[in-house]
N, C-alpha and C. Protein backbone atom coordinates (compact mmCIF):
# COMPACT_ATOMS: atom_id res chain seq x y z
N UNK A 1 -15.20 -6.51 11.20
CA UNK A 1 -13.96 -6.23 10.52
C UNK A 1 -14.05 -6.80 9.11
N UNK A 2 -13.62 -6.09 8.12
CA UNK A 2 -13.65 -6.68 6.46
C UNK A 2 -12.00 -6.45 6.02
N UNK A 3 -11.88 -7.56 5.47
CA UNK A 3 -10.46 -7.68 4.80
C UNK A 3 -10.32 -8.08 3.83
N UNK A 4 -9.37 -7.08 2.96
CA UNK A 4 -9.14 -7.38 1.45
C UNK A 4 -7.92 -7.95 1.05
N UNK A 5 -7.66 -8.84 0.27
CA UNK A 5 -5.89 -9.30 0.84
C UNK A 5 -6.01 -9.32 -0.93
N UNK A 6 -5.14 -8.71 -1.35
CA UNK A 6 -4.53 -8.83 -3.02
C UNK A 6 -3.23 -9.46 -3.20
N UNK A 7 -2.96 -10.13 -4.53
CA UNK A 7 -1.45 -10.24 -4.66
C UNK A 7 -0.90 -10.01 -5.79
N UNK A 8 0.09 -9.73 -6.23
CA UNK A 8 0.88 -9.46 -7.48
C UNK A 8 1.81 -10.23 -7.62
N UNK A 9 2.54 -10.77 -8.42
CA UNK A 9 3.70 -11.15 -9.17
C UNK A 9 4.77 -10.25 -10.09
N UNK A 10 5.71 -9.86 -9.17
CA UNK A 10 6.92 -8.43 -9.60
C UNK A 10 7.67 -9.22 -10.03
N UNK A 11 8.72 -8.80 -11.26
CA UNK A 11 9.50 -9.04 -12.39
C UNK A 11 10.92 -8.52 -11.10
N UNK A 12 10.83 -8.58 -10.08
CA UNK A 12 11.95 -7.75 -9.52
C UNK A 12 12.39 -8.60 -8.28
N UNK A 13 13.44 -8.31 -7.32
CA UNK A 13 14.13 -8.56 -6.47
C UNK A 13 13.39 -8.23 -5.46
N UNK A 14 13.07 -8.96 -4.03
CA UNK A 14 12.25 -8.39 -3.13
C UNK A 14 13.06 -7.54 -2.47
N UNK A 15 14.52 -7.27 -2.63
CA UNK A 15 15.18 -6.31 -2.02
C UNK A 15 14.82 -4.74 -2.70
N UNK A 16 15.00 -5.08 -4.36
CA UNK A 16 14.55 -3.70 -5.28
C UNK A 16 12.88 -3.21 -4.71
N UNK A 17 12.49 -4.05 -4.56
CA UNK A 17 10.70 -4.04 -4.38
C UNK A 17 10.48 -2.98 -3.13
N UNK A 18 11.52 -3.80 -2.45
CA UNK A 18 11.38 -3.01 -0.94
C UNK A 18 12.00 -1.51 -1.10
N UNK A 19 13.06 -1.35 -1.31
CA UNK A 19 13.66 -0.33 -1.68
C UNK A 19 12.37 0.75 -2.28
N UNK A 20 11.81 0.50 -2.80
CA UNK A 20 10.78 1.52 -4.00
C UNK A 20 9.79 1.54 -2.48
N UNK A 21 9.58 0.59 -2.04
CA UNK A 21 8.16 0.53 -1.29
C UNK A 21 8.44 1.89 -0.04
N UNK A 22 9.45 1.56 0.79
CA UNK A 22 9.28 2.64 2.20
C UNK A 22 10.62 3.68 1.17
N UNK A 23 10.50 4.04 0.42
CA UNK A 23 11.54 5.48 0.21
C UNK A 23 10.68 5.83 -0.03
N UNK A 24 10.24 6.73 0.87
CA UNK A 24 8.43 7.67 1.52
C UNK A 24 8.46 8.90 0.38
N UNK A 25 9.51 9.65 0.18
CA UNK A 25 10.12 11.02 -0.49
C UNK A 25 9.59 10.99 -1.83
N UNK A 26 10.17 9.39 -2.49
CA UNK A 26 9.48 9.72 -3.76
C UNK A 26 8.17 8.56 -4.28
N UNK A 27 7.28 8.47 -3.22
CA UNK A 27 6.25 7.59 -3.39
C UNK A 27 5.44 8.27 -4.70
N UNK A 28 5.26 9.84 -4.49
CA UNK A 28 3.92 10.16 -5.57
C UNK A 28 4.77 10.42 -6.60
N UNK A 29 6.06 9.89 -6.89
CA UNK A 29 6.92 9.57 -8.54
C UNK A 29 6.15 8.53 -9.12
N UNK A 30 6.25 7.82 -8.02
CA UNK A 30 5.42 6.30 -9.22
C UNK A 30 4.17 6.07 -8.39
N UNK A 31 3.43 6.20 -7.49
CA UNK A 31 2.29 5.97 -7.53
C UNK A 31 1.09 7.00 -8.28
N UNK A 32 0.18 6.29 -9.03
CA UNK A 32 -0.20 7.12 -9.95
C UNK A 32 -1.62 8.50 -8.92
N UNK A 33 -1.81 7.80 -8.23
CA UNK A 33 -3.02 8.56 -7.80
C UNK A 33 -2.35 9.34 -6.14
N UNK A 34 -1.40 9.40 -5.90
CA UNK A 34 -0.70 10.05 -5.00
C UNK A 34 0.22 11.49 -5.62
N UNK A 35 -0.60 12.84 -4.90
CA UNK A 35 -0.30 13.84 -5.81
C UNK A 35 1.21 14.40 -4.51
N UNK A 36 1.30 14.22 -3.13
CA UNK A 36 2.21 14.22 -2.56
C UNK A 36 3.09 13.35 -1.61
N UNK A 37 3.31 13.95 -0.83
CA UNK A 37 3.99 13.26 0.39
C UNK A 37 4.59 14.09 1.51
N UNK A 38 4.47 13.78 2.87
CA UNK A 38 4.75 14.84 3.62
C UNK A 38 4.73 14.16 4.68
N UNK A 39 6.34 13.96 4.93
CA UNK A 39 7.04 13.34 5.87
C UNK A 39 6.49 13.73 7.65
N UNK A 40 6.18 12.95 8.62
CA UNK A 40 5.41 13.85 9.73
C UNK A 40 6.50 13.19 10.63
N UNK A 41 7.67 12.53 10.67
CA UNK A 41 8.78 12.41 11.44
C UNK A 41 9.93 11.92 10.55
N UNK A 42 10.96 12.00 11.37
CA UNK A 42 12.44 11.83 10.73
C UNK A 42 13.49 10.67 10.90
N UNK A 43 14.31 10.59 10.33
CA UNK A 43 15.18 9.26 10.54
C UNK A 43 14.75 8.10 9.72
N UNK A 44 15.47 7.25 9.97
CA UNK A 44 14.92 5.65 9.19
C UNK A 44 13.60 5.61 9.36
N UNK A 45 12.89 4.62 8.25
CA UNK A 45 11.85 4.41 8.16
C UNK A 45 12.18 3.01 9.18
N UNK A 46 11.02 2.86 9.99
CA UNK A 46 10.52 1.69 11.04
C UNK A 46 9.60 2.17 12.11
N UNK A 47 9.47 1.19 13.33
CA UNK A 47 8.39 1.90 13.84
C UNK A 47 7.80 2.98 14.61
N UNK A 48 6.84 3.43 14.09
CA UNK A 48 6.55 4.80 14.65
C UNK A 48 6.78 6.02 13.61
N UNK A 49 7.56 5.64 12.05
CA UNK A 49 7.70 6.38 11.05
C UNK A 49 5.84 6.67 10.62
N UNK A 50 5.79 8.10 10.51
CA UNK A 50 4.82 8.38 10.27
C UNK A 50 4.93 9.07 8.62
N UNK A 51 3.38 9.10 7.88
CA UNK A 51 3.80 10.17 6.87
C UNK A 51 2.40 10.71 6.59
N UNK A 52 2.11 11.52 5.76
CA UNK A 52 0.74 11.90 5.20
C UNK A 52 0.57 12.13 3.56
N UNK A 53 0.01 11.37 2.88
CA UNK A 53 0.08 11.04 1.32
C UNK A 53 -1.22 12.22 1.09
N UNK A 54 -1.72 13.09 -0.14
CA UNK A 54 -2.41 13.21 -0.19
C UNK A 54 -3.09 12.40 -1.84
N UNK A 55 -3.87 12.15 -1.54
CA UNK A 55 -4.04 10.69 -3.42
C UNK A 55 -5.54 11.50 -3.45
N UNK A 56 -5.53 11.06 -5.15
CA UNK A 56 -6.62 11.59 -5.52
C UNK A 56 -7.85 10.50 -5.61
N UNK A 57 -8.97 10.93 -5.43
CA UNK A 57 -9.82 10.03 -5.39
C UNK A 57 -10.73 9.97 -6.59
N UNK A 58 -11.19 8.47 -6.81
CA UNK A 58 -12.52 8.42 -7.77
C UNK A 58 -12.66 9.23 -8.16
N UNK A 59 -13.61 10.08 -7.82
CA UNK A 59 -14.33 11.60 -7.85
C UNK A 59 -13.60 12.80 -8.55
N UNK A 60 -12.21 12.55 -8.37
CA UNK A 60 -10.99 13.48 -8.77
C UNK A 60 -10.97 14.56 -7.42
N UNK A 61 -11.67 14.47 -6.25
CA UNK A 61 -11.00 15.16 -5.39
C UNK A 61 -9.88 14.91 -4.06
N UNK A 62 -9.36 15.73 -3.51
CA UNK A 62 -8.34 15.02 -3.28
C UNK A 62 -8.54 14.43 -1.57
N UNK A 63 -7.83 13.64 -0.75
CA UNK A 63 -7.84 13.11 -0.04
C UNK A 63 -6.79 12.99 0.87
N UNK A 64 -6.50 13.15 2.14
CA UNK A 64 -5.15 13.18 2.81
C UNK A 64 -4.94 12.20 3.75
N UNK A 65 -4.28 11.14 3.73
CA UNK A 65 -4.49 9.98 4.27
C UNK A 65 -2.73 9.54 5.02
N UNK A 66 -3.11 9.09 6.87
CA UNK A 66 -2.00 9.68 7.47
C UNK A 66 -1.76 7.76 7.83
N UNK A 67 -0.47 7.51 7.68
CA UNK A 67 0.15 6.23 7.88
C UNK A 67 1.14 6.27 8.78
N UNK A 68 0.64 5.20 9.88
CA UNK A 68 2.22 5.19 10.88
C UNK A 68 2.29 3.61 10.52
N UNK A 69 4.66 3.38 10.86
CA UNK A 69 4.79 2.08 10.13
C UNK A 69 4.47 1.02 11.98
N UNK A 70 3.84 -0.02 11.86
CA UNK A 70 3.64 -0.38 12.84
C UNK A 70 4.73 -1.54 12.98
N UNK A 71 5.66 -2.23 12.17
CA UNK A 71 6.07 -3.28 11.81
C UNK A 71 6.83 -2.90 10.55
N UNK A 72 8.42 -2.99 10.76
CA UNK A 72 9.11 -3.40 9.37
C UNK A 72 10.22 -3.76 9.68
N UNK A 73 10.38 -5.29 8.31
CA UNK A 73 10.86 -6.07 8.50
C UNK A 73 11.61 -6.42 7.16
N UNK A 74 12.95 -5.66 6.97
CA UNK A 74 12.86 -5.29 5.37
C UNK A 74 13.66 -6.65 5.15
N UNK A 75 13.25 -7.67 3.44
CA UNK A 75 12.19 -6.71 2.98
C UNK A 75 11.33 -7.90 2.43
N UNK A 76 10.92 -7.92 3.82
CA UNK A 76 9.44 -9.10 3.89
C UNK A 76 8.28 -8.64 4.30
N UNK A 77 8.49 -7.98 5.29
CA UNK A 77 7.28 -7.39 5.91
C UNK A 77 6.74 -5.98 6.40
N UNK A 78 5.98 -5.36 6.11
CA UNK A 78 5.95 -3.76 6.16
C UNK A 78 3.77 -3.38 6.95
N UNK A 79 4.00 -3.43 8.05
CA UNK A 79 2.65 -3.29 8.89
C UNK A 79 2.36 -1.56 8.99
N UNK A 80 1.50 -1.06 8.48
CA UNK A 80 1.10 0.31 9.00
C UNK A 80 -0.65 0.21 9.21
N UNK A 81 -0.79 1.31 10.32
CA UNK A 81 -1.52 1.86 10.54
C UNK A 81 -2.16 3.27 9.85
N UNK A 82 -3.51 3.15 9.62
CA UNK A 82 -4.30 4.33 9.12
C UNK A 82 -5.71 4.60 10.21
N UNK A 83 -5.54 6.03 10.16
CA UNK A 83 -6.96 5.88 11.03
C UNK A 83 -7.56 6.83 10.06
N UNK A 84 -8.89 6.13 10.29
CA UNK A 84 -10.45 6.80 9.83
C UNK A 84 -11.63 7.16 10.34
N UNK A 85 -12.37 7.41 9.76
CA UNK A 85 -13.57 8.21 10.93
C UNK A 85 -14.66 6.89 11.11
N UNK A 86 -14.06 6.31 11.97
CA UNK A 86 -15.10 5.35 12.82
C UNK A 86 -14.49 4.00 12.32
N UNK A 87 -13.72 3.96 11.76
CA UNK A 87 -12.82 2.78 11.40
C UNK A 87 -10.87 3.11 11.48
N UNK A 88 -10.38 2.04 12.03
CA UNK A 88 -8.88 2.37 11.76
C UNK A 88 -8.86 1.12 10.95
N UNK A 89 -7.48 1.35 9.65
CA UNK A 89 -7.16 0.72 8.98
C UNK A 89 -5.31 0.15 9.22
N UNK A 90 -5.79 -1.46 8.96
CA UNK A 90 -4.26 -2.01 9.33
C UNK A 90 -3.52 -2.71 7.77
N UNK A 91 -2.65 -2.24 7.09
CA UNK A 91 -2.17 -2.60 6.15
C UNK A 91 -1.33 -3.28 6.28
N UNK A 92 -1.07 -4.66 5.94
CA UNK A 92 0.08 -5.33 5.87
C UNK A 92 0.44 -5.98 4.36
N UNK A 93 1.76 -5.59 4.16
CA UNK A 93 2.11 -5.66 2.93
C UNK A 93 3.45 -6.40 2.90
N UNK A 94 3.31 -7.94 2.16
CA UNK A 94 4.74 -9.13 2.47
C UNK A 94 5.14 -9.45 1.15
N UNK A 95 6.06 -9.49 1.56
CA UNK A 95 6.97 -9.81 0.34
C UNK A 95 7.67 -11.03 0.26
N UNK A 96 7.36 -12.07 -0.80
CA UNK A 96 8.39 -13.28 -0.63
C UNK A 96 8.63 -13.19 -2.11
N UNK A 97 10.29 -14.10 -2.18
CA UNK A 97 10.29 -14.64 -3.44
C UNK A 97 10.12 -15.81 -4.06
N UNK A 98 9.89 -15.98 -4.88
CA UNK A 98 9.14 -16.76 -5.87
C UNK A 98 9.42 -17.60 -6.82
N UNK A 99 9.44 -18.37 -7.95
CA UNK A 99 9.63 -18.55 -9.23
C UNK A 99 8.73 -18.81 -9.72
N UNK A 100 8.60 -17.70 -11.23
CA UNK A 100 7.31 -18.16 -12.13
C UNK A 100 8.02 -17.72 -13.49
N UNK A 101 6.82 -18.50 -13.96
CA UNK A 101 7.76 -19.14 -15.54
C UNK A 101 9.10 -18.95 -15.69
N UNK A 102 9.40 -19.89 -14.63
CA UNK A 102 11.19 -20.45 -14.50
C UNK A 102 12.46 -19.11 -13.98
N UNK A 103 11.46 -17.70 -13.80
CA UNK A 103 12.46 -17.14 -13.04
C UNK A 103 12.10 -16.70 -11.82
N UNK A 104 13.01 -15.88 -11.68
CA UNK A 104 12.90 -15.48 -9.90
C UNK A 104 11.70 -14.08 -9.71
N UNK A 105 10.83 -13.70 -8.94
CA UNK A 105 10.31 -12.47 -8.79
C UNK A 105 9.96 -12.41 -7.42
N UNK A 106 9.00 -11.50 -7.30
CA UNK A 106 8.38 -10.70 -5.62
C UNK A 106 7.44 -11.33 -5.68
N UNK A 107 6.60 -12.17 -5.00
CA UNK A 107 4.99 -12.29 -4.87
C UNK A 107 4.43 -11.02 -3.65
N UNK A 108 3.96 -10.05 -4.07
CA UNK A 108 3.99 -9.09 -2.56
C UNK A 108 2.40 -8.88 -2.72
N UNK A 109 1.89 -9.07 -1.82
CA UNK A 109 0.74 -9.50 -1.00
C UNK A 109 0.69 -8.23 0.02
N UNK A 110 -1.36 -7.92 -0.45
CA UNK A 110 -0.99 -6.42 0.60
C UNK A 110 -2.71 -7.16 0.74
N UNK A 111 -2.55 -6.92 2.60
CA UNK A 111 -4.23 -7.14 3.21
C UNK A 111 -4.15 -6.23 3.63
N UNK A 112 -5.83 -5.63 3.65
CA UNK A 112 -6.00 -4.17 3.84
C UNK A 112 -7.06 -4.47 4.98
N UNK A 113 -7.06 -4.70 6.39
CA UNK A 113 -8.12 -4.47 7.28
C UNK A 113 -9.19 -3.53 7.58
N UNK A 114 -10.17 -3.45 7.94
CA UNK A 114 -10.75 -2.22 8.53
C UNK A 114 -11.83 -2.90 9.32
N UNK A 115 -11.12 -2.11 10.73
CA UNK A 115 -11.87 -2.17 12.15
C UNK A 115 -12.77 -1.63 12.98
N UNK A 116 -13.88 -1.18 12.86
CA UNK A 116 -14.75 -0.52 13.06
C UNK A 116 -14.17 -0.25 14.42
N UNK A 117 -14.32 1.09 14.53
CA UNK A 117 -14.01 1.83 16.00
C UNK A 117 -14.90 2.00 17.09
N UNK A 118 -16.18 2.55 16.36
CA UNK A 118 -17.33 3.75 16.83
C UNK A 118 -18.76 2.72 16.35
N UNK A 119 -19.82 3.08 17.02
CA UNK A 119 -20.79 2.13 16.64
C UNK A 119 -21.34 2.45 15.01
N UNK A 120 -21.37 3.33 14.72
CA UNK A 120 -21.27 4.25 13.31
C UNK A 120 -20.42 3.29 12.29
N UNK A 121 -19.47 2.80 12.87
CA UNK A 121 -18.38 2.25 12.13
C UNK A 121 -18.73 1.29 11.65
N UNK A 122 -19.55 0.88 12.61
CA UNK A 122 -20.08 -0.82 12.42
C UNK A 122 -21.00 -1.23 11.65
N UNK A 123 -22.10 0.08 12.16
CA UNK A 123 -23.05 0.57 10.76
C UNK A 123 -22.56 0.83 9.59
N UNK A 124 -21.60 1.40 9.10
CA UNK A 124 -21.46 2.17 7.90
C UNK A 124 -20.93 0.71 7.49
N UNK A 125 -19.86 -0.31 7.76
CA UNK A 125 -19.47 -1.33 7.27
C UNK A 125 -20.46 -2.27 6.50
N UNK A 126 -21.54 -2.34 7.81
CA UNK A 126 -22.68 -3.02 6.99
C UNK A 126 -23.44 -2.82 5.94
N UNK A 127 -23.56 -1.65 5.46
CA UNK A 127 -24.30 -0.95 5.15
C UNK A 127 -23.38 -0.92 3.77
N UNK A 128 -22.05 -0.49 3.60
CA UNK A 128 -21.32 -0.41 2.43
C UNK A 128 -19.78 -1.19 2.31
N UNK A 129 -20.14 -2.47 2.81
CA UNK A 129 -19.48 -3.37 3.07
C UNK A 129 -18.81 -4.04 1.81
N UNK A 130 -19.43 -4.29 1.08
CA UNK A 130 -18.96 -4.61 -0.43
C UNK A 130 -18.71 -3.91 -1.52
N UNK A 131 -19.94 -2.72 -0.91
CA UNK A 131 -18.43 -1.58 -2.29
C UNK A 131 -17.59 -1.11 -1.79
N UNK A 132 -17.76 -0.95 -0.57
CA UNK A 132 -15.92 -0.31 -0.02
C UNK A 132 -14.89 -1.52 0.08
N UNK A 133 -15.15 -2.65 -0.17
CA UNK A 133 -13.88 -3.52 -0.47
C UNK A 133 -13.50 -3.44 -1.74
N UNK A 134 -15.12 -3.80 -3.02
CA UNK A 134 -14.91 -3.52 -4.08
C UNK A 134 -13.23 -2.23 -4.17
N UNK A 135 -13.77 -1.04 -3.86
CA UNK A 135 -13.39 0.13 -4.23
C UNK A 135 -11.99 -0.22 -3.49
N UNK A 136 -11.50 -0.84 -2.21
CA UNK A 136 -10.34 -1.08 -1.45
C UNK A 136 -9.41 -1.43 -2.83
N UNK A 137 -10.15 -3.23 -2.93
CA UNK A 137 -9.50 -3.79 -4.01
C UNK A 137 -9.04 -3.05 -5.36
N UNK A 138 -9.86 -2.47 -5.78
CA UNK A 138 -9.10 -1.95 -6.96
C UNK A 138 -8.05 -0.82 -6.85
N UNK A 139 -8.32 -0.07 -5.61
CA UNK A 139 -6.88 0.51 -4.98
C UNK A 139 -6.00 -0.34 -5.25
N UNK A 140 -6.08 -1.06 -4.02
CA UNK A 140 -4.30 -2.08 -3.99
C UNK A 140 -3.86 -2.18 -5.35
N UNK A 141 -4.71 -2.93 -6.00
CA UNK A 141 -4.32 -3.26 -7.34
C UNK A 141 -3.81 -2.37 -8.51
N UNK A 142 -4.54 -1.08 -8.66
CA UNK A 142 -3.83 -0.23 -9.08
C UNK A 142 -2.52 0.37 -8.33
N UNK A 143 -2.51 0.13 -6.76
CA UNK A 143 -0.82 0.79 -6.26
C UNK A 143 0.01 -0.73 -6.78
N UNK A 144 -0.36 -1.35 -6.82
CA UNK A 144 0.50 -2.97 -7.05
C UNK A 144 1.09 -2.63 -8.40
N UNK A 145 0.12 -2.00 -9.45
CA UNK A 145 0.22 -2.37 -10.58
C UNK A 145 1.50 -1.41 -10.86
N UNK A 146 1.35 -0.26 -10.37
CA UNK A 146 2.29 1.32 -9.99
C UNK A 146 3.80 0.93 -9.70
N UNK A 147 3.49 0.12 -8.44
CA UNK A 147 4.86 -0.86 -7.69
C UNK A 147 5.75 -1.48 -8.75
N UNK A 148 5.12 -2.65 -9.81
CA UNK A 148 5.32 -2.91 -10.62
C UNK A 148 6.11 -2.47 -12.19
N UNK A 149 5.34 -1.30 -12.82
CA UNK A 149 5.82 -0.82 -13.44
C UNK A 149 6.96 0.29 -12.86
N UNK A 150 7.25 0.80 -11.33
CA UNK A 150 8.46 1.26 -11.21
C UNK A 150 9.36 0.46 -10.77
N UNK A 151 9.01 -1.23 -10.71
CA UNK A 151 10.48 -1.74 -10.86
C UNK A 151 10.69 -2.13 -11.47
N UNK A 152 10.07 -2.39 -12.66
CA UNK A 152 10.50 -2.58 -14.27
C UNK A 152 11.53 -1.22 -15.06
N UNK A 153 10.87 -0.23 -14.20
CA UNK A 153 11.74 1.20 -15.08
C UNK A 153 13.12 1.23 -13.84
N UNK A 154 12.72 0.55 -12.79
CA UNK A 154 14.50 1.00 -11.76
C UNK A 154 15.10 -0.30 -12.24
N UNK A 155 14.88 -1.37 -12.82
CA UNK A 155 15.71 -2.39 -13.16
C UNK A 155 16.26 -2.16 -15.17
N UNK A 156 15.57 -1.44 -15.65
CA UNK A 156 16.00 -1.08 -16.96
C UNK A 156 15.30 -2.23 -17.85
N UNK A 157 13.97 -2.58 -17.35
CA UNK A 157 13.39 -3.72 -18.45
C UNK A 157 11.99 -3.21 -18.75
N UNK A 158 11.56 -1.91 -18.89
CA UNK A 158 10.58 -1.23 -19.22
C UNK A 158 10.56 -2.00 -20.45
N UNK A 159 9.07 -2.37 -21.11
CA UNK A 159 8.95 -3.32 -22.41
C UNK A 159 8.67 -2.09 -23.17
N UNK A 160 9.07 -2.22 -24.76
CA UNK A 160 9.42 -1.19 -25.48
C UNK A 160 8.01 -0.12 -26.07
């Protein structure tokens, strides 16, 4: 199993934070590399809310990647599941608040698991074990960074 755990520091309310995070409908508004969204059940988001994002990849082609919420706990804690071909992936993404340079913000913290399924799985981990975290990590960090700048534009403090 390899795990990538990132963190950010949000200018925002962990209630605003959360709010942006599971409103599934308009995720590919502000995430930059998410070209849709396509709801695969109904009602409140919690567990067993499923969805299917399709994001563009590296390469510029595209990718369809299916999330069920395994855990939510608004708006601290948000657990989903991804499965992959010979690996399933467990995302957990927490939210606490904070103070830095003397005000209040989100510290939201996203670990990205991956569990080899299949003996293949176990191989391929080894085998590309450090650039696929590499490549994990700079995901998160670019959706963090995404997270970020849309709660700077839903709180009205976009810098000029």
């Amino acid at each position: 199993m390899s795990t990538v755990t990132v963190t950010e520091f949000i200018e925002a309310r962990a209630d605003d934070v959360w709010a942006l995070l599971v409103d599934l409908p308009v995720r590919a508004d502000w995430l930059c590399t998410v070209g849709g969204v396509e709801l695969l059940t109904q009602g409140r988001l919690g567990p067993g809310t499923a969805w299917r994002e399709t994001r563009t990849r590296p390469d510029g082609g595209d990718q369809a990647e299916e999330f069920v919420v395994l855990e939510a706990r608004p708006p601290h804690r948000l657990v989903l599941s991804s499965p992959g071909i010979g690996v399933d992936y467990r995302i957990t993404w927490t939210l606490r608040t904070v103070r830095r340079r003397g005000r209040g913000c989100t510290a939201v913290t996203v670990e990205h698991q991956a569990v080899p399924i299949a003996p293949y799985g176990r191989v391929v981990a080894l085998l590309f074990g450090g650039l696929a975290a590499r490549a994990v990590e700079g995901a998160i960090r670019r959706d963090l960074a995404d997270l970020a700048a849309a709660a700077r534009r839903a709180s009205g403090a976009e810098a000029a």
